[in-house]
N, C-alpha and C. Protein backbone atom coordinates (compact mmCIF):
# COMPACT_ATOMS: atom_id res chain seq x y z
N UNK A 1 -4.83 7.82 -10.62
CA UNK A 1 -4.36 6.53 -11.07
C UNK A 1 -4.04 5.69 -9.84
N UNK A 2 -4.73 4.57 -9.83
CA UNK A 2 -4.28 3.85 -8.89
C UNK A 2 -3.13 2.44 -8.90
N UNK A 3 -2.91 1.77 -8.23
CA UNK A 3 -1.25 0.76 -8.37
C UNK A 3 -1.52 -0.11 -7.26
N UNK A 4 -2.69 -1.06 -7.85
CA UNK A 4 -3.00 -2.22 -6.54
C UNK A 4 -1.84 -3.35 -6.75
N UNK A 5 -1.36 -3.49 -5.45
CA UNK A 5 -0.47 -4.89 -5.44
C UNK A 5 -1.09 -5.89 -4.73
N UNK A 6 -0.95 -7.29 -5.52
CA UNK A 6 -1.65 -8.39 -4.92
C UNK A 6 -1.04 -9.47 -4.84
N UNK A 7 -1.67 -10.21 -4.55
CA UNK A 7 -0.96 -11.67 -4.07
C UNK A 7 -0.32 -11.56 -2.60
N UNK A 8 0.80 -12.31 -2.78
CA UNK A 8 1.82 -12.75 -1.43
C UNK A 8 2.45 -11.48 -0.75
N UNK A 9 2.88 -10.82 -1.73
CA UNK A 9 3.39 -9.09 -1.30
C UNK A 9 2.42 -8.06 -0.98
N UNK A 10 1.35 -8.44 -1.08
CA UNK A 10 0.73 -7.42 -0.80
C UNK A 10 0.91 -6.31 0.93
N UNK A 11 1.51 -6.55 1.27
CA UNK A 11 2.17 -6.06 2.73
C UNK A 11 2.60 -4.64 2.22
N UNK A 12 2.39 -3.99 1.40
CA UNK A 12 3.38 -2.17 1.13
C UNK A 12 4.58 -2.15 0.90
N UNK A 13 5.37 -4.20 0.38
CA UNK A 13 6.96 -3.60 0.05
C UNK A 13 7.55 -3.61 -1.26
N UNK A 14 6.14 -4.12 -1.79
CA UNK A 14 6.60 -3.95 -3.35
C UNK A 14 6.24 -2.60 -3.59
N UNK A 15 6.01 -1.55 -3.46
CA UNK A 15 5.15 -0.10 -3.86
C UNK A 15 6.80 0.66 -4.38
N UNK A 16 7.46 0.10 -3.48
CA UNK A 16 9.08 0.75 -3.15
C UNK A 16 9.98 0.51 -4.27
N UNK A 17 10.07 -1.19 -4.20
CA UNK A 17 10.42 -1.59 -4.78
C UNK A 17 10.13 -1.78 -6.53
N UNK A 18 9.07 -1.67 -6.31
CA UNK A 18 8.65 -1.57 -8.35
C UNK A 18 9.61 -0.48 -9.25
N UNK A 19 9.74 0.91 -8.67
CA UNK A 19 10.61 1.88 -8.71
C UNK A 19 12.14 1.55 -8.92
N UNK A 20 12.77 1.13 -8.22
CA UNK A 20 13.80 0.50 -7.93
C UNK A 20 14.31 -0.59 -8.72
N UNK A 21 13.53 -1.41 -9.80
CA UNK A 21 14.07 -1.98 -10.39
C UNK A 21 15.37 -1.81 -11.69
N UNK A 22 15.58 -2.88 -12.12
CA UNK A 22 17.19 -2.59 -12.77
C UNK A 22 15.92 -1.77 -14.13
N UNK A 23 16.49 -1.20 -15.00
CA UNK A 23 15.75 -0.42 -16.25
C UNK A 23 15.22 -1.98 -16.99
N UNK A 24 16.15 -3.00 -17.26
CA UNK A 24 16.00 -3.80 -18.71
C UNK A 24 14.63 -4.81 -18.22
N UNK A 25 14.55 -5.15 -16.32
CA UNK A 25 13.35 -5.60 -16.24
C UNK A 25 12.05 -4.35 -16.10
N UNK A 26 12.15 -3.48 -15.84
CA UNK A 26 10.85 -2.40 -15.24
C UNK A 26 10.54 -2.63 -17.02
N UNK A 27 11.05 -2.37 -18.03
CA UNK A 27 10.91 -2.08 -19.29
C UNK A 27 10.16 -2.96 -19.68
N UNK A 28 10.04 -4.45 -19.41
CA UNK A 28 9.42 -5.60 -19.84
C UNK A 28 8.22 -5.47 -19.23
N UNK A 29 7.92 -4.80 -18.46
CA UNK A 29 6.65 -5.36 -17.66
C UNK A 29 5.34 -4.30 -18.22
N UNK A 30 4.42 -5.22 -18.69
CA UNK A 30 3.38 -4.67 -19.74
C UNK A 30 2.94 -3.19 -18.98
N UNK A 31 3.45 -2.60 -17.27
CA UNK A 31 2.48 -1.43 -17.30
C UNK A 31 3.93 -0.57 -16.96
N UNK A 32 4.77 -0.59 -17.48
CA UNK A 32 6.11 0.15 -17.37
C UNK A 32 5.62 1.55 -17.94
N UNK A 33 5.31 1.08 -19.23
CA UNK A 33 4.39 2.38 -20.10
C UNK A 33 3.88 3.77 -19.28
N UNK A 34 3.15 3.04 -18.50
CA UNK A 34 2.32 4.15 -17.49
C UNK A 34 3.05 5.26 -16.44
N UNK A 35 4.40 4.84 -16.35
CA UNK A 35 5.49 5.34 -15.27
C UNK A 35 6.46 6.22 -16.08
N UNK A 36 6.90 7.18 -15.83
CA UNK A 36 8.03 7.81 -16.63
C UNK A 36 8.59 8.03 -14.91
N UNK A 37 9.89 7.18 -14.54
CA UNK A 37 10.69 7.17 -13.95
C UNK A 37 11.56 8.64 -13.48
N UNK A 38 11.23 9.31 -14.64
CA UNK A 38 12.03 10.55 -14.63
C UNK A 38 11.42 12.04 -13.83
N UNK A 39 9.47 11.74 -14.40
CA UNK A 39 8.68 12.51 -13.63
C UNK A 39 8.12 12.05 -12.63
N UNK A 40 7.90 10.98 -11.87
CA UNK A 40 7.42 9.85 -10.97
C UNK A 40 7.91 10.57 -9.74
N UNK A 41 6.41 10.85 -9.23
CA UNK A 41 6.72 11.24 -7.67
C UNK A 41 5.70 10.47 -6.94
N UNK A 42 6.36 10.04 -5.76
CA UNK A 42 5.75 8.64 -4.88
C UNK A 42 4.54 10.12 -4.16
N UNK A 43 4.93 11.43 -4.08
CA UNK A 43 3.70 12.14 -3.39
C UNK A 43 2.52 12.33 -3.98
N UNK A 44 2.46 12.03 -5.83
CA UNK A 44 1.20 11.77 -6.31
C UNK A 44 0.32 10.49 -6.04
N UNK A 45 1.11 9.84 -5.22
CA UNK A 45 0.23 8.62 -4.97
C UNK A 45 -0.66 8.52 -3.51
N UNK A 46 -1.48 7.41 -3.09
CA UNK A 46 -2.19 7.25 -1.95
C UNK A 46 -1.67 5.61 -2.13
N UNK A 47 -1.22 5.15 -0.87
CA UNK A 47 -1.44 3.77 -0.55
C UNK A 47 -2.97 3.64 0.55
N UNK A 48 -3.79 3.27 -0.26
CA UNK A 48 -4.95 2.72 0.76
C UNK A 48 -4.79 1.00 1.32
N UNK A 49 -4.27 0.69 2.64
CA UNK A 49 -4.75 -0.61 2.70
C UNK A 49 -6.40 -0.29 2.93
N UNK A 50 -6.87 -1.35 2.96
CA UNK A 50 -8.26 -1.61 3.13
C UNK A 50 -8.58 -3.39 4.31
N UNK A 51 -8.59 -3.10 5.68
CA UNK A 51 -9.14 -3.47 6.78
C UNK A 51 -10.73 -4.11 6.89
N UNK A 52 -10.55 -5.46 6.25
CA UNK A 52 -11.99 -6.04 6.13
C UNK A 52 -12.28 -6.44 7.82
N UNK A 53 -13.56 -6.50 7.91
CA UNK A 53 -13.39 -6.96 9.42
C UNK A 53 -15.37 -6.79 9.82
N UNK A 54 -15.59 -6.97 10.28
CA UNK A 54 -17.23 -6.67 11.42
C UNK A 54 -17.11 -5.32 12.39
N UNK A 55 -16.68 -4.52 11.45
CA UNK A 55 -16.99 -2.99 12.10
C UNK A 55 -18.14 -2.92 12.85
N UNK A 56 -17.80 -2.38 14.31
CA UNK A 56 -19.59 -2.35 14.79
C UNK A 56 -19.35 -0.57 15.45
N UNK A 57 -20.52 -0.19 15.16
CA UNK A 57 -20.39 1.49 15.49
C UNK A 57 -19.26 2.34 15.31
N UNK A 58 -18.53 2.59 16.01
CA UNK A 58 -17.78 3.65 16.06
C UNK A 58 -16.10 3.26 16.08
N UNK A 59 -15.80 1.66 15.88
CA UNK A 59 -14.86 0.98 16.39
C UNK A 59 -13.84 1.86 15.56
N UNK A 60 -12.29 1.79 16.17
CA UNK A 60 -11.45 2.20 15.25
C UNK A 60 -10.35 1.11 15.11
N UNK A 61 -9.65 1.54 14.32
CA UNK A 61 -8.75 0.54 13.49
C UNK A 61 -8.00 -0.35 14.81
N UNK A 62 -7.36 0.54 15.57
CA UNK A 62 -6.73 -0.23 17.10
C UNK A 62 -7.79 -1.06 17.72
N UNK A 63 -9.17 -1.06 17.37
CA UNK A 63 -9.74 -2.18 17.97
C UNK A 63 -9.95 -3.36 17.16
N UNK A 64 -9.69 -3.06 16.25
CA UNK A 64 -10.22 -4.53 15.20
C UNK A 64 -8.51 -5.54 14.79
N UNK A 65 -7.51 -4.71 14.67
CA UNK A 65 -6.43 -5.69 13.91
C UNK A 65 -5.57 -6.53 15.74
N UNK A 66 -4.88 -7.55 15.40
CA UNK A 66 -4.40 -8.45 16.48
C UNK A 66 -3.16 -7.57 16.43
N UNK A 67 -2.52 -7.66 17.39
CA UNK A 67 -0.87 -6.69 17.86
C UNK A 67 -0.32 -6.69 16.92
N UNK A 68 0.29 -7.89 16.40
CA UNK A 68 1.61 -7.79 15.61
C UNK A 68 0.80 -7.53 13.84
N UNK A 69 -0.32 -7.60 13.46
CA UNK A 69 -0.88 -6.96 12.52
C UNK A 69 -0.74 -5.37 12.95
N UNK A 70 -1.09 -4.93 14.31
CA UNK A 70 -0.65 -3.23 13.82
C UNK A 70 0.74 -2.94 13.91
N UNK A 71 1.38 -3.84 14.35
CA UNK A 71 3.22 -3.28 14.69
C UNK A 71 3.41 -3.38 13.03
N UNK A 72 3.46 -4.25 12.28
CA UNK A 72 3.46 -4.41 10.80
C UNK A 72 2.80 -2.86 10.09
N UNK A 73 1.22 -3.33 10.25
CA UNK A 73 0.95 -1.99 9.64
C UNK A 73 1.69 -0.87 10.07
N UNK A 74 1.70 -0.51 10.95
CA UNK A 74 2.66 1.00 11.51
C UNK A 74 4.06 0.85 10.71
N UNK A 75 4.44 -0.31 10.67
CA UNK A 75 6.14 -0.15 10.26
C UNK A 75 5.69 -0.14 8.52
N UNK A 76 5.28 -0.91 8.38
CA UNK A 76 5.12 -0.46 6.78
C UNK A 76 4.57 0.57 6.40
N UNK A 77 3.94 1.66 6.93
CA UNK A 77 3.22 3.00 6.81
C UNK A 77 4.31 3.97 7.03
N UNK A 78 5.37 3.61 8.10
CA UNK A 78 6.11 4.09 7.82
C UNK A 78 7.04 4.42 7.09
N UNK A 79 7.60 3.44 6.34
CA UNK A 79 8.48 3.41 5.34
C UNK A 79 8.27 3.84 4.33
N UNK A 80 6.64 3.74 3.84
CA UNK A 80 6.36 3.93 3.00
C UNK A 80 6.16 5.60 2.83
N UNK A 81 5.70 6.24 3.81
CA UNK A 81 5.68 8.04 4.44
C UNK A 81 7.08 8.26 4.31
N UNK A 82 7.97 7.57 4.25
CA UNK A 82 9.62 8.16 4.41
C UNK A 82 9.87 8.51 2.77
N UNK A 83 9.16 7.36 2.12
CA UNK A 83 9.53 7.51 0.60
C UNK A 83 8.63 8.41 0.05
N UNK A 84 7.92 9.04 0.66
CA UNK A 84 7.07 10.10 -0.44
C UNK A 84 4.99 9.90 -0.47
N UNK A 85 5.79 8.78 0.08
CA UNK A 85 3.51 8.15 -0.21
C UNK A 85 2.87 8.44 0.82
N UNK A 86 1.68 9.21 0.44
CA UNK A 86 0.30 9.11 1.53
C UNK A 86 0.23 7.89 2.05
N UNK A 87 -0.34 7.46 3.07
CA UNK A 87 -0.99 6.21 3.43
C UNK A 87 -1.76 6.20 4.37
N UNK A 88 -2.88 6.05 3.99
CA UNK A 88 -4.16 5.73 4.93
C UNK A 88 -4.95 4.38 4.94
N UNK A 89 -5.97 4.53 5.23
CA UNK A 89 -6.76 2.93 5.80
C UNK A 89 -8.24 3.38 5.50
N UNK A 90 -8.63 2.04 5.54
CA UNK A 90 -10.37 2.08 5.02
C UNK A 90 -11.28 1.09 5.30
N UNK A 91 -12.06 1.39 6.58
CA UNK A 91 -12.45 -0.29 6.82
C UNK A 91 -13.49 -0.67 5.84
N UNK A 92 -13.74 -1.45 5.30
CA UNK A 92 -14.42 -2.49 5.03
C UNK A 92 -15.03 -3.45 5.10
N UNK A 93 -16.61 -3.01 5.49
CA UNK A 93 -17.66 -3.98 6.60
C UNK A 93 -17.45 -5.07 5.92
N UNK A 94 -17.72 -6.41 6.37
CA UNK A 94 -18.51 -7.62 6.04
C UNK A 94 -19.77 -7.91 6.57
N UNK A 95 -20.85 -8.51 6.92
CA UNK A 95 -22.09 -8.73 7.36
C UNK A 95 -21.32 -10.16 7.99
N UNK A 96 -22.17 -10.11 9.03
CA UNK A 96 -22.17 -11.40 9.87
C UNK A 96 -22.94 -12.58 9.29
């Protein structure tokens, strides 16, 4: 099962936070259903970001993102590894 977050948050801090909500809002929200809070372990999950970019040969992730995009990624990979979640990466060619 996967749990894509999109829009403006998409940064890894809602993943935490969805969990964490008060009961009377998590309850309203049409995919609450899918979660039983009680058996919910963040280690059945994978956070994949996915790294669009002009991959050329063999490049790795430290060559394609600008500094403070990997200080971010690293700190949010972290937090997110503290709470229980896999997290890995996946580049994603574009064509020139």
């Amino acid at each position: 099962m996967a749990l894509a977050c999109r829009g403006r948050h998409s940064n890894g801090r809602g993943a935490r936070s969805l969990f964490t909500l008060p009961h009377r809002v998590l309850d309203r929200l049409a995919f609450a259903e899918l979660f039983d809070e009680r058996t919910f372990r963040a280690a059945d999950f994978e956070i994949v970001y996915g790294i669009i970019a002009q991959w050329r040969g063999n490049e790795q992730l430290v060559d394609r993102l600008p500094f403070f995009s990997k200080v971010n990624l690293v700190n949010r990979a972290r937090r997110l590894r503290r709470i229980g979640y896999s997290v890995t990466y996946s580049p994603i060619g574009v064509r020139p």
